[in-house]
PDB file of N, CA and C in Angstrom:
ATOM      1  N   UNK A   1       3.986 -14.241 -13.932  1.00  0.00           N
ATOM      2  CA  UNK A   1       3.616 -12.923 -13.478  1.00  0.00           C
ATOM      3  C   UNK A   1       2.751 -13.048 -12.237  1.00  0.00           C
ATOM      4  N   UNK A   2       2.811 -12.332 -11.406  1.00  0.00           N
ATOM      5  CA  UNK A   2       2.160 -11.953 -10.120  1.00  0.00           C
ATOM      6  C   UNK A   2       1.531 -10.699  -9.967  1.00  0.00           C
ATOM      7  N   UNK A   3       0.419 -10.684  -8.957  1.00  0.00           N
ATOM      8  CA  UNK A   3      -0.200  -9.610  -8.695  1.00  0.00           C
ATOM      9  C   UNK A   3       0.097  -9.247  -7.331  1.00  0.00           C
ATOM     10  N   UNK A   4      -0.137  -8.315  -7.113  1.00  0.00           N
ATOM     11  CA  UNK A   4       0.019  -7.751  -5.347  1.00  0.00           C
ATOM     12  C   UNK A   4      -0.874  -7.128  -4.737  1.00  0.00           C
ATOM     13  N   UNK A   5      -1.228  -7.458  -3.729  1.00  0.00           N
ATOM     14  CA  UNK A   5      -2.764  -6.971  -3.082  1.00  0.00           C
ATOM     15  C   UNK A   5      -1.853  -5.989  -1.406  1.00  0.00           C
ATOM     16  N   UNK A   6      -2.432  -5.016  -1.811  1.00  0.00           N
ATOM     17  CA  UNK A   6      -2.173  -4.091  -0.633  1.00  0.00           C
ATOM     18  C   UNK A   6      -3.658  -3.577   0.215  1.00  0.00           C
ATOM     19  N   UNK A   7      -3.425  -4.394   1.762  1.00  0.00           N
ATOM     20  CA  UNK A   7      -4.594  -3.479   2.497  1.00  0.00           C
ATOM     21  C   UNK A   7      -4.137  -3.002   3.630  1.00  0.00           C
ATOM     22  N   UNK A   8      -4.539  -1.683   4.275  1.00  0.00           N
ATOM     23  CA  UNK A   8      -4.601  -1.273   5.042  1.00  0.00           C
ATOM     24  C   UNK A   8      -4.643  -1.677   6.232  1.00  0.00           C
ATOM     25  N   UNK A   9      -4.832  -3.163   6.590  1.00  0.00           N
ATOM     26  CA  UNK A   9      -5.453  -3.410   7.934  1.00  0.00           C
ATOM     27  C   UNK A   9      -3.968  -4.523   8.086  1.00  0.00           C
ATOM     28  N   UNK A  10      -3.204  -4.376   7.399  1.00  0.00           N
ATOM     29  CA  UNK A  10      -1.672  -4.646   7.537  1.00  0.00           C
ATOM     30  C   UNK A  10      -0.601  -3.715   8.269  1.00  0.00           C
ATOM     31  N   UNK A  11      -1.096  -2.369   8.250  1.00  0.00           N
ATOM     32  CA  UNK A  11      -0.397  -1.834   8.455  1.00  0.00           C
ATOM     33  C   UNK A  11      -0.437  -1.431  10.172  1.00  0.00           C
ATOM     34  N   UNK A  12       0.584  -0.483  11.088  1.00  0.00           N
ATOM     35  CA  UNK A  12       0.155  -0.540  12.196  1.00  0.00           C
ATOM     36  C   UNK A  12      -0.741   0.307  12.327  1.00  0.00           C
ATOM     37  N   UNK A  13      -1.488   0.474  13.626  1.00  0.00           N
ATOM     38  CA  UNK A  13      -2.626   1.373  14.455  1.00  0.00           C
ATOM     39  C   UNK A  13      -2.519   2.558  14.052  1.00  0.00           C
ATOM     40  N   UNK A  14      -1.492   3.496  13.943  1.00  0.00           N
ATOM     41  CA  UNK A  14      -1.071   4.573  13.975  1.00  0.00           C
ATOM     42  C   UNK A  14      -1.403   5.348  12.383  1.00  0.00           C
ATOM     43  N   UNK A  15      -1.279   3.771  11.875  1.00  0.00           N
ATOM     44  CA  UNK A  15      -1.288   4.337  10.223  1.00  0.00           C
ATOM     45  C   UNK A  15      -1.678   3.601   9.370  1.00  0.00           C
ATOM     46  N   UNK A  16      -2.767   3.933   8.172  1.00  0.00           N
ATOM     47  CA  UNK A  16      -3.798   5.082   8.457  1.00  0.00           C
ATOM     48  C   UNK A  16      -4.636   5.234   9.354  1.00  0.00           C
ATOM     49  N   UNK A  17      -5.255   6.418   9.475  1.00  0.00           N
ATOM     50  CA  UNK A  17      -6.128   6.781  10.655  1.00  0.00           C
ATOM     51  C   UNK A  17      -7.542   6.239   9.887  1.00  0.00           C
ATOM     52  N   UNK A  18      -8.044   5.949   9.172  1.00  0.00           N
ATOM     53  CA  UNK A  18      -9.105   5.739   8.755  1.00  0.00           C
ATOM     54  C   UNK A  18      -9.154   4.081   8.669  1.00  0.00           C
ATOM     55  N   UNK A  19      -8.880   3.354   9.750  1.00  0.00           N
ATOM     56  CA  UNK A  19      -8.741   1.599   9.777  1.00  0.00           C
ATOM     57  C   UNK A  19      -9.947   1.315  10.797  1.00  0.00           C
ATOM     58  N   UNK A  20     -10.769   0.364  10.583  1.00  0.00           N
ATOM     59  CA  UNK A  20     -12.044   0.068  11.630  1.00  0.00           C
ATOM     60  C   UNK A  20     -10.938  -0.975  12.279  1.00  0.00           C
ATOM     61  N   UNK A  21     -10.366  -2.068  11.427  1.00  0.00           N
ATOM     62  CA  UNK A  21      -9.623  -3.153  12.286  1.00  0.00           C
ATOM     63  C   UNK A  21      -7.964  -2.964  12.258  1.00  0.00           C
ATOM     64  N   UNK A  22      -7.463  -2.151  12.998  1.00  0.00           N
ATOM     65  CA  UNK A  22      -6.006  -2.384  13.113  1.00  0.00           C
ATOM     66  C   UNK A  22      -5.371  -3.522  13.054  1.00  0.00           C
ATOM     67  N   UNK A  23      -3.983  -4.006  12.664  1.00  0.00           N
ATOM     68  CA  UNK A  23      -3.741  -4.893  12.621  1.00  0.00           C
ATOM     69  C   UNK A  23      -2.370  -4.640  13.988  1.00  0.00           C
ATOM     70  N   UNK A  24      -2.338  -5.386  15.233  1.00  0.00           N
ATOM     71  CA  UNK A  24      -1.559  -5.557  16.438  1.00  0.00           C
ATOM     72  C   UNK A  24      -0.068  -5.466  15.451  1.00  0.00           C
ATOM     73  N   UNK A  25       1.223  -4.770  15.743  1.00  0.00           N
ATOM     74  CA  UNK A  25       2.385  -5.216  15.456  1.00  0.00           C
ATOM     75  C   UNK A  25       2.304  -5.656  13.634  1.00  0.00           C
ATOM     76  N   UNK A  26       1.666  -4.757  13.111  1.00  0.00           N
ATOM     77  CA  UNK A  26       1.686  -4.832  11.210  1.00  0.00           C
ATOM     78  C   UNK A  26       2.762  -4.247  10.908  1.00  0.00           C
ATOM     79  N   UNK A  27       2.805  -4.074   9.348  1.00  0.00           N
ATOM     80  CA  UNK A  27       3.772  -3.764   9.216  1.00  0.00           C
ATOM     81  C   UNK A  27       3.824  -2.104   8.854  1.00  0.00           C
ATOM     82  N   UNK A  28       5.042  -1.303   9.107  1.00  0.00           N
ATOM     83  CA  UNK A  28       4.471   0.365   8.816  1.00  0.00           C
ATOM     84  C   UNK A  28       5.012   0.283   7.666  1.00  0.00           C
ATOM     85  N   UNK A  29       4.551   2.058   7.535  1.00  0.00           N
ATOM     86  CA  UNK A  29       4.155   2.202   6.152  1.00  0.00           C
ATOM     87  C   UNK A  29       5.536   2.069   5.386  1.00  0.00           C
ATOM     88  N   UNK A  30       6.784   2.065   6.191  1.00  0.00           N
ATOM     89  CA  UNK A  30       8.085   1.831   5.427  1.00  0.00           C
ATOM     90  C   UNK A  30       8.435   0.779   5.229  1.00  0.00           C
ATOM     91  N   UNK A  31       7.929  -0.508   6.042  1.00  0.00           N
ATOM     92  CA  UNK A  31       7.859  -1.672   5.490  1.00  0.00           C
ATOM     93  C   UNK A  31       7.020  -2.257   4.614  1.00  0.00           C
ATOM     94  N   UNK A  32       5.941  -1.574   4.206  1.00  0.00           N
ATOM     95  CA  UNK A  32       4.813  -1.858   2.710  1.00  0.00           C
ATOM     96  C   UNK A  32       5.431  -1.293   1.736  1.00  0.00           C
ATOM     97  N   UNK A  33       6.764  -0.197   1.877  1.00  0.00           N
ATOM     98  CA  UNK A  33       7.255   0.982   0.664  1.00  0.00           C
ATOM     99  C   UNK A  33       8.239  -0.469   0.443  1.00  0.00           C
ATOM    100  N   UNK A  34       9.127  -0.536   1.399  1.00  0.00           N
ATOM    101  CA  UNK A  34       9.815  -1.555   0.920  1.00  0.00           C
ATOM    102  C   UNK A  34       9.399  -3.056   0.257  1.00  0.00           C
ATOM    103  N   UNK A  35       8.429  -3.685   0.186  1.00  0.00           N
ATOM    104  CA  UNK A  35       7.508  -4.560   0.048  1.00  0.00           C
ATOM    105  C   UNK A  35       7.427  -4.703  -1.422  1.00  0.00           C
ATOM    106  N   UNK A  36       7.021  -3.466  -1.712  1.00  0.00           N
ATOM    107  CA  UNK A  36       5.962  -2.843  -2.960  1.00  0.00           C
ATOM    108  C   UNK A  36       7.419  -2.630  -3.976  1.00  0.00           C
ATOM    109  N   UNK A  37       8.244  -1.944  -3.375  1.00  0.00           N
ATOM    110  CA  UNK A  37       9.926  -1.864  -4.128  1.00  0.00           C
ATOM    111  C   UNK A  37      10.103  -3.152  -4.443  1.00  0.00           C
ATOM    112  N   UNK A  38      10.184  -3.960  -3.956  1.00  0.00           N
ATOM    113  CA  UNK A  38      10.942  -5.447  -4.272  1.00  0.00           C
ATOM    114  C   UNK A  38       9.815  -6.409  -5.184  1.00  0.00           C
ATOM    115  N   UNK A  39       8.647  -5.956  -5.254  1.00  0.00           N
ATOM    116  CA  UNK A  39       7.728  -6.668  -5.954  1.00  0.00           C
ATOM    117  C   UNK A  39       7.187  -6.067  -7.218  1.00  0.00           C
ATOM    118  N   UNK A  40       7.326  -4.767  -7.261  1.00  0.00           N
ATOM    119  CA  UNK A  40       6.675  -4.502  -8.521  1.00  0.00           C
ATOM    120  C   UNK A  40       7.588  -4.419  -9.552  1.00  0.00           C
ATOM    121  N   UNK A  41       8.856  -4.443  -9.592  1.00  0.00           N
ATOM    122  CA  UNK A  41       9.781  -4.886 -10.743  1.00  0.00           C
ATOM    123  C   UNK A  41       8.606  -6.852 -11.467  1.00  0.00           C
ATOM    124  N   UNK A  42       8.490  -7.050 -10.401  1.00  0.00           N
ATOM    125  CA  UNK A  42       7.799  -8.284 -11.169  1.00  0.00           C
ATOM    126  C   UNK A  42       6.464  -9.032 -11.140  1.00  0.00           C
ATOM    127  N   UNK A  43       6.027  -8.002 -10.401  1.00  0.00           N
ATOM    128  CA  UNK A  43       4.361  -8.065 -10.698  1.00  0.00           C
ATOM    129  C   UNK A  43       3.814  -7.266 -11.948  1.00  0.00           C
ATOM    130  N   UNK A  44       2.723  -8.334 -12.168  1.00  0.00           N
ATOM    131  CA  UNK A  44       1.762  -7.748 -13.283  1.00  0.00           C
ATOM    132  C   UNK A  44       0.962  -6.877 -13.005  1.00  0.00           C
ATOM    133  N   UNK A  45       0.115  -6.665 -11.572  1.00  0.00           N
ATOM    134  CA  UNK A  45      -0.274  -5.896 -11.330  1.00  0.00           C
ATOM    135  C   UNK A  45      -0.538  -5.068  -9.455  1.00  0.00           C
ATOM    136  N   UNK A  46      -1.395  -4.491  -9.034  1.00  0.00           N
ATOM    137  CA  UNK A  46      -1.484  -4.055  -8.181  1.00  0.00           C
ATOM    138  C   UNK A  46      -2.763  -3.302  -7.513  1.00  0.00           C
ATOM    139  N   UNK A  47      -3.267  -4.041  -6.495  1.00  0.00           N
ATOM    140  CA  UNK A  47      -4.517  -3.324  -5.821  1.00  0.00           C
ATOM    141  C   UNK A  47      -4.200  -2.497  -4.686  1.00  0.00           C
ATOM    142  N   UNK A  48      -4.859  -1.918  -4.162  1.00  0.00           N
ATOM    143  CA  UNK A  48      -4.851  -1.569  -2.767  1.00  0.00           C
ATOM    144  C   UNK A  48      -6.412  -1.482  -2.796  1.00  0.00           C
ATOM    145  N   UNK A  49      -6.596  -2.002  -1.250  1.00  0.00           N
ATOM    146  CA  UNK A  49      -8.416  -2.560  -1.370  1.00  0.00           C
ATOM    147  C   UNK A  49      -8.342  -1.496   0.360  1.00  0.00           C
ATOM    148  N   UNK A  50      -9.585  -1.421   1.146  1.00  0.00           N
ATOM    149  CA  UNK A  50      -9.831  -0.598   2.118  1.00  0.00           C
ATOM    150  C   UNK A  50      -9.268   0.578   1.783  1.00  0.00           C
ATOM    151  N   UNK A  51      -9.609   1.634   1.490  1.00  0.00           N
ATOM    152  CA  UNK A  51      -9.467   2.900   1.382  1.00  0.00           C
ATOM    153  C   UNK A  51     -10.953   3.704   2.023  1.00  0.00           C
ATOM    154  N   UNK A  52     -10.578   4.286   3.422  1.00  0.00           N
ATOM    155  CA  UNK A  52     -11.785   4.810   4.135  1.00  0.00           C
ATOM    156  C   UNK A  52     -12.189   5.825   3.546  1.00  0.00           C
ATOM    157  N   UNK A  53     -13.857   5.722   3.362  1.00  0.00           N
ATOM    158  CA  UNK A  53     -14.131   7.310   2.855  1.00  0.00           C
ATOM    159  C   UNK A  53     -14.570   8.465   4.044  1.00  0.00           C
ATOM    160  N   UNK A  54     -14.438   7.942   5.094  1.00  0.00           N
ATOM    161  CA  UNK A  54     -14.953   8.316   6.252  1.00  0.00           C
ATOM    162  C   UNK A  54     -13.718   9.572   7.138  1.00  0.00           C
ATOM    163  N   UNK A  55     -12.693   9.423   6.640  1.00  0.00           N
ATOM    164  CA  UNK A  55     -11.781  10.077   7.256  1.00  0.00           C
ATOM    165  C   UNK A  55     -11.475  11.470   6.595  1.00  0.00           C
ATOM    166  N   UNK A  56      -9.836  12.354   6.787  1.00  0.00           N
ATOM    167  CA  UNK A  56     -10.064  13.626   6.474  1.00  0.00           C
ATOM    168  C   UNK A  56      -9.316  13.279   5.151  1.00  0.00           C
ATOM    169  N   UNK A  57      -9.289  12.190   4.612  1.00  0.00           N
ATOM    170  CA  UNK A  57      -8.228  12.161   3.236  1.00  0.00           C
ATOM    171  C   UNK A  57      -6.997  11.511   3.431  1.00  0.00           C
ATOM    172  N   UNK A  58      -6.741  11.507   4.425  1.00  0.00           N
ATOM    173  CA  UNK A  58      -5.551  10.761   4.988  1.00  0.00           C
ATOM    174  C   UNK A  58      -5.020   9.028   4.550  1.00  0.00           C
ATOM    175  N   UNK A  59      -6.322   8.582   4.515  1.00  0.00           N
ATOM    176  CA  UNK A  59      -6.292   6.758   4.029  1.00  0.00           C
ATOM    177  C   UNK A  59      -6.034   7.058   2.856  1.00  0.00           C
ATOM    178  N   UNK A  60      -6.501   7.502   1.691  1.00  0.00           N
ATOM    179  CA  UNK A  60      -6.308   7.894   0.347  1.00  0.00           C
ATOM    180  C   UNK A  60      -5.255   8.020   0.291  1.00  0.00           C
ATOM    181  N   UNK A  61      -4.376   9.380   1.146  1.00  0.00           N
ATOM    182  CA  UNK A  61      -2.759  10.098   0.712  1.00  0.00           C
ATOM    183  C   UNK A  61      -1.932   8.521   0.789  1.00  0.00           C
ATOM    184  N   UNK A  62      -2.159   7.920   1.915  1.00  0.00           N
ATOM    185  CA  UNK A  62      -1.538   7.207   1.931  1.00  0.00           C
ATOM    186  C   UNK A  62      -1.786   5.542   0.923  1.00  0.00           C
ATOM    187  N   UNK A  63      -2.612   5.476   0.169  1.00  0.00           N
ATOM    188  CA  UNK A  63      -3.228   4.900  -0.878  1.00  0.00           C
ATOM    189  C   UNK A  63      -2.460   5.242  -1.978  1.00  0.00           C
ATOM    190  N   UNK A  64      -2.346   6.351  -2.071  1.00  0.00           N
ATOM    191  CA  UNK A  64      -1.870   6.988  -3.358  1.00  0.00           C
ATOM    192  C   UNK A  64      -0.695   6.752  -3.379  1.00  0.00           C
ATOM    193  N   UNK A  65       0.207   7.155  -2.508  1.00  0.00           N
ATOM    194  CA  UNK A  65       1.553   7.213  -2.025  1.00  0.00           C
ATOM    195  C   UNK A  65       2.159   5.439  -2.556  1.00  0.00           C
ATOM    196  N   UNK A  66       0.996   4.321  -2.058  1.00  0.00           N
ATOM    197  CA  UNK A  66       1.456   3.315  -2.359  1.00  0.00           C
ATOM    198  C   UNK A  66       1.626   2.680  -3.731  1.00  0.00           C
ATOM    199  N   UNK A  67       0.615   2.840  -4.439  1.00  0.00           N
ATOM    200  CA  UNK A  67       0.317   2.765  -5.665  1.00  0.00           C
ATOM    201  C   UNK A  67       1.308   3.871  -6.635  1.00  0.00           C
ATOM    202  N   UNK A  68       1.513   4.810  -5.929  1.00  0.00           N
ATOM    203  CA  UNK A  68       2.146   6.023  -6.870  1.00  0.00           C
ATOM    204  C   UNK A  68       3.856   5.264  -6.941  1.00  0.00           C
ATOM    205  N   UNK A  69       4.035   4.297  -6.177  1.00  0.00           N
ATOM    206  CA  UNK A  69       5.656   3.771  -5.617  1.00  0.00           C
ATOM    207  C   UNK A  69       5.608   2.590  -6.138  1.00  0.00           C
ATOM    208  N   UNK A  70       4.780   2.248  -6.134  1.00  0.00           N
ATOM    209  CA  UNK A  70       4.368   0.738  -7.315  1.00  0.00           C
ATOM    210  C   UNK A  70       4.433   0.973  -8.961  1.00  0.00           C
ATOM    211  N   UNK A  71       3.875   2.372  -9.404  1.00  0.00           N
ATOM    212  CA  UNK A  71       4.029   2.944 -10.536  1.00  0.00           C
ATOM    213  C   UNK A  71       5.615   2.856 -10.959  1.00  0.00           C
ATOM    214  N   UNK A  72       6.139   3.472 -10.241  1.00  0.00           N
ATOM    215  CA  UNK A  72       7.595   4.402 -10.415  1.00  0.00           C
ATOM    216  C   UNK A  72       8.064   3.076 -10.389  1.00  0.00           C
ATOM    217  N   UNK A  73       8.146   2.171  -9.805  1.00  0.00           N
ATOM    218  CA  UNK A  73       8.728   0.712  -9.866  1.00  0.00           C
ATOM    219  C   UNK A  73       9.099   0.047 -11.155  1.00  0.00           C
ATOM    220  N   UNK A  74       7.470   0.097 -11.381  1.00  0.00           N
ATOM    221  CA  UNK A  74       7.185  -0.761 -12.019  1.00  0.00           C
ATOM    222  C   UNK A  74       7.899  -0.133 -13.524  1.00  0.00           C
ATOM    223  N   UNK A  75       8.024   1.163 -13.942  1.00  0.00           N
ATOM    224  CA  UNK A  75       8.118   1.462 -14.785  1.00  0.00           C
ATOM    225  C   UNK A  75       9.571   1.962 -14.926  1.00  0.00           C
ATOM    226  N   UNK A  76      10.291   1.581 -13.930  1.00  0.00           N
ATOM    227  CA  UNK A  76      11.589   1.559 -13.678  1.00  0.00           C
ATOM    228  C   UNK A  76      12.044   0.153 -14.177  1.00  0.00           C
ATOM    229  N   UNK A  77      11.599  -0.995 -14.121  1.00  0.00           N
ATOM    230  CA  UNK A  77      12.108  -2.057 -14.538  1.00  0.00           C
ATOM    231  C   UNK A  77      11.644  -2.117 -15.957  1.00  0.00           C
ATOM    232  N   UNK A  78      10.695  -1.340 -16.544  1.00  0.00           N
ATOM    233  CA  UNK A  78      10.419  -1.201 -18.122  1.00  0.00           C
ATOM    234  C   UNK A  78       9.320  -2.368 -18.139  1.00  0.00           C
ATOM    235  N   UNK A  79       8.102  -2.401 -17.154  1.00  0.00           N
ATOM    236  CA  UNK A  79       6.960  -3.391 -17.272  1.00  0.00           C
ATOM    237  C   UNK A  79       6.214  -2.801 -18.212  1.00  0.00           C
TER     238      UNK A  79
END
């Protein structure tokens, strides 16, 4: 079993808006959806770490969004 660590400072500039360190050429948010699809059939579990509290909610939606797609995954393969 495996775990999966999701952060924010992977993803590109653009997205989320609440990132102190962008990451140059990361990956977007449709390549973390796809990521998170192919891994949580067989991960045990799942973080997402940096979530800004500083912004309008936006780092969160998109927090949620990831974790909420990791759920549906995961419970699609009957973990």
């Amino acid at each position: 079993m495996s775990t999966s660590r999701s952060t924010p400072t992977r993803s590109t500039a653009a997205s989320p808006p609440g990132l102190g360190t962008p990451e140059p050429f990361g990956l977007t948010p449709l390549d973390i959806r796809e990521v998170v699809r192919t891994l949580a059939p067989h991960a045990a579990g799942f973080d997402y770490v940096e979530v800004a509290p500083f912004d309008s909610g936006q780092t969160a939606a998109v927090a949620a969004q990831v974790v909420r797609e990791f759920i549906a995954r995961h419970w699609v393969a009957g973990r």
